[in-house]
C-alpha atoms as a PDB file:
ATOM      1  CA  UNK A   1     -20.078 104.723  29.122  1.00  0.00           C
ATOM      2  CA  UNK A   2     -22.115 106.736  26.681  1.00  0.00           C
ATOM      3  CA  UNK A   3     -20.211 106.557  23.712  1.00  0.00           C
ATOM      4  CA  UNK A   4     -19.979 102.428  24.479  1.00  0.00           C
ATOM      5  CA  UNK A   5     -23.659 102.475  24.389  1.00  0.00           C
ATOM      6  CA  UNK A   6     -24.232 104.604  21.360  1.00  0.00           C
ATOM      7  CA  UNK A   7     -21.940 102.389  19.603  1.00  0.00           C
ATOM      8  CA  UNK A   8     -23.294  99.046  20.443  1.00  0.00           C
ATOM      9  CA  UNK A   9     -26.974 100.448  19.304  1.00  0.00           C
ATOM     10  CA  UNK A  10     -25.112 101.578  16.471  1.00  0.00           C
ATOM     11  CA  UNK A  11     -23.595  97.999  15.621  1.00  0.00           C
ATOM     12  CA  UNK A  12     -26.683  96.523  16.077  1.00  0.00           C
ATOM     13  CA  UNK A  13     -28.747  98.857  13.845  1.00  0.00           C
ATOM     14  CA  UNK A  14     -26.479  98.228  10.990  1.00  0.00           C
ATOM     15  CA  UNK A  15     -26.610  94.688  12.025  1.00  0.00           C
ATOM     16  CA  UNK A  16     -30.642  94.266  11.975  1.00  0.00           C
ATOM     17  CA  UNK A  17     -30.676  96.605   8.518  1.00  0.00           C
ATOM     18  CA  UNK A  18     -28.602  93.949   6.704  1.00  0.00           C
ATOM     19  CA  UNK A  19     -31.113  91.304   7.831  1.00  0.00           C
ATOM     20  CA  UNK A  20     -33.891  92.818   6.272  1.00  0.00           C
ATOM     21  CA  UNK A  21     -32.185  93.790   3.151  1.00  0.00           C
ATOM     22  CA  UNK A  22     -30.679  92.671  -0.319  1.00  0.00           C
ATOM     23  CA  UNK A  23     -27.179  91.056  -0.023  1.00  0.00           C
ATOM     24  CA  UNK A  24     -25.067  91.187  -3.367  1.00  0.00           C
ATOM     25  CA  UNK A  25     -23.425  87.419  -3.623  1.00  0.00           C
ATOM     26  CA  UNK A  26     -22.119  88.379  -7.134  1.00  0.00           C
ATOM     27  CA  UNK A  27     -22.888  87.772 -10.252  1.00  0.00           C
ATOM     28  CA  UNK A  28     -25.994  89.424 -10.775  1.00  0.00           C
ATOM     29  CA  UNK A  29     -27.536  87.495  -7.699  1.00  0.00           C
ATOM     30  CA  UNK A  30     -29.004  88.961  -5.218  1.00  0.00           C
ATOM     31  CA  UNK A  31     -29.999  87.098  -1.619  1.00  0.00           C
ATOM     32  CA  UNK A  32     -33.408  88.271   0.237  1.00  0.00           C
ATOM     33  CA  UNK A  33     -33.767  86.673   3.605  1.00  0.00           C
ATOM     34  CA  UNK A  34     -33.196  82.873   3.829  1.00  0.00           C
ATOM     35  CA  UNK A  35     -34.717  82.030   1.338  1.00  0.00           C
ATOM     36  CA  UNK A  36     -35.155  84.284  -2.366  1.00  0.00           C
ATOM     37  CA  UNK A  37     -32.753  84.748  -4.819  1.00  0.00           C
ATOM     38  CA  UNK A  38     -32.683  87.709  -7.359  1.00  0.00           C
ATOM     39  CA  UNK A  39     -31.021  87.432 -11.110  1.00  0.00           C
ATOM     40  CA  UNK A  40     -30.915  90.026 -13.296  1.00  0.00           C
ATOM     41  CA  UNK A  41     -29.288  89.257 -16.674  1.00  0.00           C
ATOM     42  CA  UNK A  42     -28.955  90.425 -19.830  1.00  0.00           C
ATOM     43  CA  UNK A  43     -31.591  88.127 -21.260  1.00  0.00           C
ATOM     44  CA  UNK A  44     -33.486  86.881 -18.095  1.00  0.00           C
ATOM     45  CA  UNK A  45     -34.653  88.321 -14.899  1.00  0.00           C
ATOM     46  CA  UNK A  46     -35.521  85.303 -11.959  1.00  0.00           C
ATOM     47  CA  UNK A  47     -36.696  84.977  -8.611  1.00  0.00           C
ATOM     48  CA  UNK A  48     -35.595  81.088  -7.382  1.00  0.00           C
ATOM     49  CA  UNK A  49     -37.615  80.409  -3.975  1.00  0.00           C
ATOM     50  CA  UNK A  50     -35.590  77.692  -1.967  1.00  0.00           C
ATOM     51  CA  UNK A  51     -38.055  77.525   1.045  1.00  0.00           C
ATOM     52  CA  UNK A  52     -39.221  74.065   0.191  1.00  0.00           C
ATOM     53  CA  UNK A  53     -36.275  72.892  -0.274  1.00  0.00           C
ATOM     54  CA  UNK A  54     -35.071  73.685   3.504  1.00  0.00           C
ATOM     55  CA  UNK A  55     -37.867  71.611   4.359  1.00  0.00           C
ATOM     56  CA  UNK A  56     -37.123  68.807   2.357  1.00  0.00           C
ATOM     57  CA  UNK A  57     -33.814  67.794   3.555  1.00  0.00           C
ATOM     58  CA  UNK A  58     -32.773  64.251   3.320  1.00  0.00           C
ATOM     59  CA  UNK A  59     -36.115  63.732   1.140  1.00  0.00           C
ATOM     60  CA  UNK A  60     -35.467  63.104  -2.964  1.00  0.00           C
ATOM     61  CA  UNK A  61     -37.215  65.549  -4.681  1.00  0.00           C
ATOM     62  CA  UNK A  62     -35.961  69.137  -4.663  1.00  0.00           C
ATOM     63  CA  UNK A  63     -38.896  71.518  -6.170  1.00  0.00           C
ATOM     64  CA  UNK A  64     -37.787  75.320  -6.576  1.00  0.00           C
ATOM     65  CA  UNK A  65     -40.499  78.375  -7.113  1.00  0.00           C
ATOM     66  CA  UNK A  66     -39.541  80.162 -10.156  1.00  0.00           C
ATOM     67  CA  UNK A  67     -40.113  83.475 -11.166  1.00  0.00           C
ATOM     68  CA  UNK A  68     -39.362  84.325 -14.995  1.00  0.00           C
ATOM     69  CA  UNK A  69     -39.414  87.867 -17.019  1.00  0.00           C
ATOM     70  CA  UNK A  70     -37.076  88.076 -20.083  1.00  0.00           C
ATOM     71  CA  UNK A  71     -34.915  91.034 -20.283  1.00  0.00           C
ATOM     72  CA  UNK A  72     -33.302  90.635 -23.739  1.00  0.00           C
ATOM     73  CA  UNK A  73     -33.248  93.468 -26.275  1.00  0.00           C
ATOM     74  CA  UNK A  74     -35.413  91.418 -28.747  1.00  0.00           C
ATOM     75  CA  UNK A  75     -38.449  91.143 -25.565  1.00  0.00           C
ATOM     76  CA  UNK A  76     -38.500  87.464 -26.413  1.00  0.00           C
ATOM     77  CA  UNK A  77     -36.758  84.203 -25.248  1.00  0.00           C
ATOM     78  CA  UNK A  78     -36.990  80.905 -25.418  1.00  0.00           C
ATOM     79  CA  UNK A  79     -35.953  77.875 -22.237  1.00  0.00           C
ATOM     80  CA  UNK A  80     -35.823  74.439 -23.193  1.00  0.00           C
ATOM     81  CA  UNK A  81     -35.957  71.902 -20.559  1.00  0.00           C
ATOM     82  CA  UNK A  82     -32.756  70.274 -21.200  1.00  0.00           C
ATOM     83  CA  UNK A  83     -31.497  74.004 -20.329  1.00  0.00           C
ATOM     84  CA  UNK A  84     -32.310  73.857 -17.063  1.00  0.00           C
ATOM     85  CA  UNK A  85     -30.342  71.853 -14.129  1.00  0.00           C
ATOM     86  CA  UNK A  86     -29.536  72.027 -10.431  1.00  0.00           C
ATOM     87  CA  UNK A  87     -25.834  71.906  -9.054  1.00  0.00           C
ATOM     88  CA  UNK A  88     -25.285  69.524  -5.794  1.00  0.00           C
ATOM     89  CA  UNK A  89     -22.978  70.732  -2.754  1.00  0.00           C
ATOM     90  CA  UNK A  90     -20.593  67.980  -4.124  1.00  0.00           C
ATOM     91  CA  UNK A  91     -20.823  68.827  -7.802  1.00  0.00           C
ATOM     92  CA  UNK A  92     -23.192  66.620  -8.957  1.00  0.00           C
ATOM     93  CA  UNK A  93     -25.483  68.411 -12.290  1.00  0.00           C
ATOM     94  CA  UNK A  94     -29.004  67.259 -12.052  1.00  0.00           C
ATOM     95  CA  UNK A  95     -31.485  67.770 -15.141  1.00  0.00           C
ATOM     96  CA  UNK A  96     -34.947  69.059 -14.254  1.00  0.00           C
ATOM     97  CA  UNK A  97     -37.268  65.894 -15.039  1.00  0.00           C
ATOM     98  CA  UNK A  98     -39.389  65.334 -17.652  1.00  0.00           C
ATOM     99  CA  UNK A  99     -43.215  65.336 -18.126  1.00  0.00           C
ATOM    100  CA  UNK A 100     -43.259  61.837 -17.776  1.00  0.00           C
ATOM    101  CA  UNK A 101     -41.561  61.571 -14.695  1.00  0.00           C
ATOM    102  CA  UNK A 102     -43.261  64.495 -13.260  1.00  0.00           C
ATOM    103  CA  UNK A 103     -46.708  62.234 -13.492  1.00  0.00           C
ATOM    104  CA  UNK A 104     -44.980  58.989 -12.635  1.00  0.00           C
ATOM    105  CA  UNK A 105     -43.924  60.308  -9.160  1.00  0.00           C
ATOM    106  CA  UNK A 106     -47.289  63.187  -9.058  1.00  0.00           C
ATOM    107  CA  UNK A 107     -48.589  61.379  -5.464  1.00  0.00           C
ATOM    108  CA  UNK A 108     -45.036  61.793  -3.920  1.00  0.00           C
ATOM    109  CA  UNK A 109     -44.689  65.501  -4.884  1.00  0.00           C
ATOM    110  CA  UNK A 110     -48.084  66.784  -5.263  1.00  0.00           C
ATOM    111  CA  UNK A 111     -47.794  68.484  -1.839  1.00  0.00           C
ATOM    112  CA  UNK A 112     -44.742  70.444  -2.844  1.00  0.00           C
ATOM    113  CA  UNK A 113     -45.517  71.489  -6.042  1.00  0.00           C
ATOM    114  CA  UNK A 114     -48.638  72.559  -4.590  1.00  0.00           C
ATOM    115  CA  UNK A 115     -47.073  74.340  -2.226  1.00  0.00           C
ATOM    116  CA  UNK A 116     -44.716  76.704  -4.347  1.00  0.00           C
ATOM    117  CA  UNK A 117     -48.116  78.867  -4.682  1.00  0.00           C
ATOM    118  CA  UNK A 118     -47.219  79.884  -0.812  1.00  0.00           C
ATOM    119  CA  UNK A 119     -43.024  80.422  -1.988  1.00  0.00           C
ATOM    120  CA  UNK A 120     -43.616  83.617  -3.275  1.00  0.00           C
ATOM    121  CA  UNK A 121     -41.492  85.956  -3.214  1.00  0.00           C
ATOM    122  CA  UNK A 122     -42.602  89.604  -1.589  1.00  0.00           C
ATOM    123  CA  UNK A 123     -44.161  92.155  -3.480  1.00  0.00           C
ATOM    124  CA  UNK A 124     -40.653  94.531  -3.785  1.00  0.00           C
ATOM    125  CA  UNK A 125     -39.661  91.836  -6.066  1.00  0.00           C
ATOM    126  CA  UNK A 126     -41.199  93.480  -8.768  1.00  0.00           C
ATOM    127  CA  UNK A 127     -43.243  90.496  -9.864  1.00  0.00           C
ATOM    128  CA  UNK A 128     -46.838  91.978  -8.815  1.00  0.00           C
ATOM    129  CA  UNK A 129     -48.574  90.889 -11.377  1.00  0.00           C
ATOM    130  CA  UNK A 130     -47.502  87.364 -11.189  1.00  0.00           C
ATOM    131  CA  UNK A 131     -49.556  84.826 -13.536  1.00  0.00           C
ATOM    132  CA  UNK A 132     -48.682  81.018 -14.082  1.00  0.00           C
ATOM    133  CA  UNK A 133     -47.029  81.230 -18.182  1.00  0.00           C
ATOM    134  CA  UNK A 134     -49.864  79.958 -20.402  1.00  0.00           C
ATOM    135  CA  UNK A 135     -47.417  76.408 -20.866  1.00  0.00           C
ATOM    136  CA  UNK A 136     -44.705  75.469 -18.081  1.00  0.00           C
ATOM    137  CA  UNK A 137     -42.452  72.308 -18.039  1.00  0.00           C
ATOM    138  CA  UNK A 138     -45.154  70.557 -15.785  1.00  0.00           C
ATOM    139  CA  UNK A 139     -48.535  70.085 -16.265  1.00  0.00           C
ATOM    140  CA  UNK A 140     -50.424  68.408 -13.260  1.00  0.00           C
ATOM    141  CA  UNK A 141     -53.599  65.623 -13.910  1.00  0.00           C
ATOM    142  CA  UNK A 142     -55.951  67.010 -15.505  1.00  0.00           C
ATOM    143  CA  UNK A 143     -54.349  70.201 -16.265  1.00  0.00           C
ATOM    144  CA  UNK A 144     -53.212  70.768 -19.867  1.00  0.00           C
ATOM    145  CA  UNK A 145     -50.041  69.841 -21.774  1.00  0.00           C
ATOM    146  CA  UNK A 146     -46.532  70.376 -20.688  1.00  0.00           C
ATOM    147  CA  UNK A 147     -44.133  72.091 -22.677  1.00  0.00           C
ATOM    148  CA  UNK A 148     -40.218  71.224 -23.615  1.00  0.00           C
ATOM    149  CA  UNK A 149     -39.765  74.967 -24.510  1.00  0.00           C
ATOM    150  CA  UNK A 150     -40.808  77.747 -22.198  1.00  0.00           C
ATOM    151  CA  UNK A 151     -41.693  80.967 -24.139  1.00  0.00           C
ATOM    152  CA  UNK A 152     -41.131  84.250 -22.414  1.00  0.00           C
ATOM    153  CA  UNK A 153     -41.503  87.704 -23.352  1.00  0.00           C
ATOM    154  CA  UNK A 154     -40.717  90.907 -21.512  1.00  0.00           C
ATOM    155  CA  UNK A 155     -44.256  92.446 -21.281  1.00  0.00           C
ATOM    156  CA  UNK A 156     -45.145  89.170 -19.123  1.00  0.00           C
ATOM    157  CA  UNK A 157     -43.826  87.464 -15.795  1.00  0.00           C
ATOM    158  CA  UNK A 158     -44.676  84.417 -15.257  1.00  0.00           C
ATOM    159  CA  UNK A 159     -44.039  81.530 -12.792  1.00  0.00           C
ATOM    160  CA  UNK A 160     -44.444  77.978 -12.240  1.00  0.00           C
ATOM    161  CA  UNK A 161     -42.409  74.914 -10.193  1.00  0.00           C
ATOM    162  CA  UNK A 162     -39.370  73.167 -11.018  1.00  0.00           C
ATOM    163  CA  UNK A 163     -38.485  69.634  -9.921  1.00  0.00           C
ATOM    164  CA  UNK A 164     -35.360  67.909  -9.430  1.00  0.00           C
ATOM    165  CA  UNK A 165     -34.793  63.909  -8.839  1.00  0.00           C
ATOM    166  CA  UNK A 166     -31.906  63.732  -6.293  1.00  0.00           C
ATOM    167  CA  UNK A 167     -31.019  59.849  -5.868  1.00  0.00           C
ATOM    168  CA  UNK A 168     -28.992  60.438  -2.745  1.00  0.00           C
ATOM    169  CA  UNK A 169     -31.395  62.906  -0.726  1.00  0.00           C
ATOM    170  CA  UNK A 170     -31.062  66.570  -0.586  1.00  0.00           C
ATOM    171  CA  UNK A 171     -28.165  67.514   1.687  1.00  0.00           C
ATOM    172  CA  UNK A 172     -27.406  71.099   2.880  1.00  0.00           C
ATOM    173  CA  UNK A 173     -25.053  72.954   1.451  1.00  0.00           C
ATOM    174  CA  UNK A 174     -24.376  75.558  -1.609  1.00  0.00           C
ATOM    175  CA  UNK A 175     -26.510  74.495  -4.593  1.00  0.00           C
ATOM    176  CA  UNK A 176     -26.463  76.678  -8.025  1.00  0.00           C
ATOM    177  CA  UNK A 177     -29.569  76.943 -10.053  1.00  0.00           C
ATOM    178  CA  UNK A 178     -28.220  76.763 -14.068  1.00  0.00           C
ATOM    179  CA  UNK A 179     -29.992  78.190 -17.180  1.00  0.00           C
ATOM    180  CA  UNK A 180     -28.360  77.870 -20.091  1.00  0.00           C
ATOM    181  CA  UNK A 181     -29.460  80.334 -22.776  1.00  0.00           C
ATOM    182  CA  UNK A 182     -28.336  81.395 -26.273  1.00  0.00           C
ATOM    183  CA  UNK A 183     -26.172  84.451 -24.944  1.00  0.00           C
ATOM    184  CA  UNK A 184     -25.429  83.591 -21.230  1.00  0.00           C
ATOM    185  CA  UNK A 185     -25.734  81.246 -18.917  1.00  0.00           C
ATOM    186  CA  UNK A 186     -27.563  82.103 -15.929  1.00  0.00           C
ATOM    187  CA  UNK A 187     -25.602  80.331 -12.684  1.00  0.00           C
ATOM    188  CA  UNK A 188     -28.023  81.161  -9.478  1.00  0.00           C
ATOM    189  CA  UNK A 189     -26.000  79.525  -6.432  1.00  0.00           C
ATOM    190  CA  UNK A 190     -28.507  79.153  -3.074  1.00  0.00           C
ATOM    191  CA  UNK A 191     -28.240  78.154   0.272  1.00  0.00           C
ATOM    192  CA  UNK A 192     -30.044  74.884   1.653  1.00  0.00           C
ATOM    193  CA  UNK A 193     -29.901  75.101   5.229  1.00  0.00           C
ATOM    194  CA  UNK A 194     -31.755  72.897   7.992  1.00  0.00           C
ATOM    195  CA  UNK A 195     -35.046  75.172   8.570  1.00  0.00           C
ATOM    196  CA  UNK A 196     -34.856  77.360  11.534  1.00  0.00           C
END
């Protein structure tokens, strides 16, 4: 009876330490909890938060928390907008919008874009000293210029929201964040799961 008992508080230690920690889902991603996913690449090094999204399902705008430090030998890097687009469950590639129709639909997503301040990922992310970039693909009224190239260097992290149209509703399912750089092509895949 003993040994039953040591086992089962055995299972169930190794059981509660994999809930708390990093699981490896391959290439170069990293899951945290329900919600944060870790790249590290050879040119960029992300944090995607997908908490908003599990509490958007079924609505048609998908807004991400992003977390950005370059990692290439130069120190510098460069992300156009056109770079940057979201996978669907069922395949579908959908390009992050553009300035214009980031104010056109500002009243239906100020909320969540708002929100990604609170998306942050934890402190053993190694982003402590977080800072929006100086120019991000958005700007909100009254709040400077947008940019169609993001400009990172190594010595800074910096963060900022990305939004997605989704014409048919965001469903659950396996979504995959894509960068596409000049050497690699960052492919972040996430879970969106009805919130808990």
């Amino acid at each position: 009876m003993n040994n039953r008992l040591a086992t089962a508080v055995i299972i169930a230690a190794a059981a509660c330490g994999a809930c708390t920690s990093d699981v490896d889902i391959g290439g170069g991603v990293r899951q945290r909890g329900d919600y944060q996913y870790f790249y590290e690449g050879p040119e960029l090094e992300a944090t995607v938060g997908t908490y908003l999204a599990a509490t958007s399902i079924g609505e048609n705008w998908l807004v991400l928390a992003l977390y950005l430090r370059a990692t290439s030998p130069s120190g510098n890097l460069v992300i156009e907008r056109k770079a940057v687009s979201v996978v669907t469950p069922d395949g579908h590639r959908l390009p992050l919008i553009s300035q214009e129709e980031f104010r056109a639909a500002y009243s239906q997503i100020h909320s969540l874009v708002r929100r990604t301040d609170f998306a942050a990922p934890s402190s053993r992310a190694g982003f402590g000293d977080l800072r929006y970039c100086d120019r991000w693909f958005f700007a909100e009224v009254g709040e400077g210029y947008a940019t169609e190239e993001l400009f990172l260097v190594s010595a800074e992290r910096c963060s900022g929201p990305l939004v997605f149209n989704v014409p048919r509703g965001i469903q659950p399912g396996r979504w995959r964040l894509v960068i596409e750089l000049e050497e690699s092509s960052p492919d972040i895949p996430f879970e969106v799961s009805i919130e808990r």
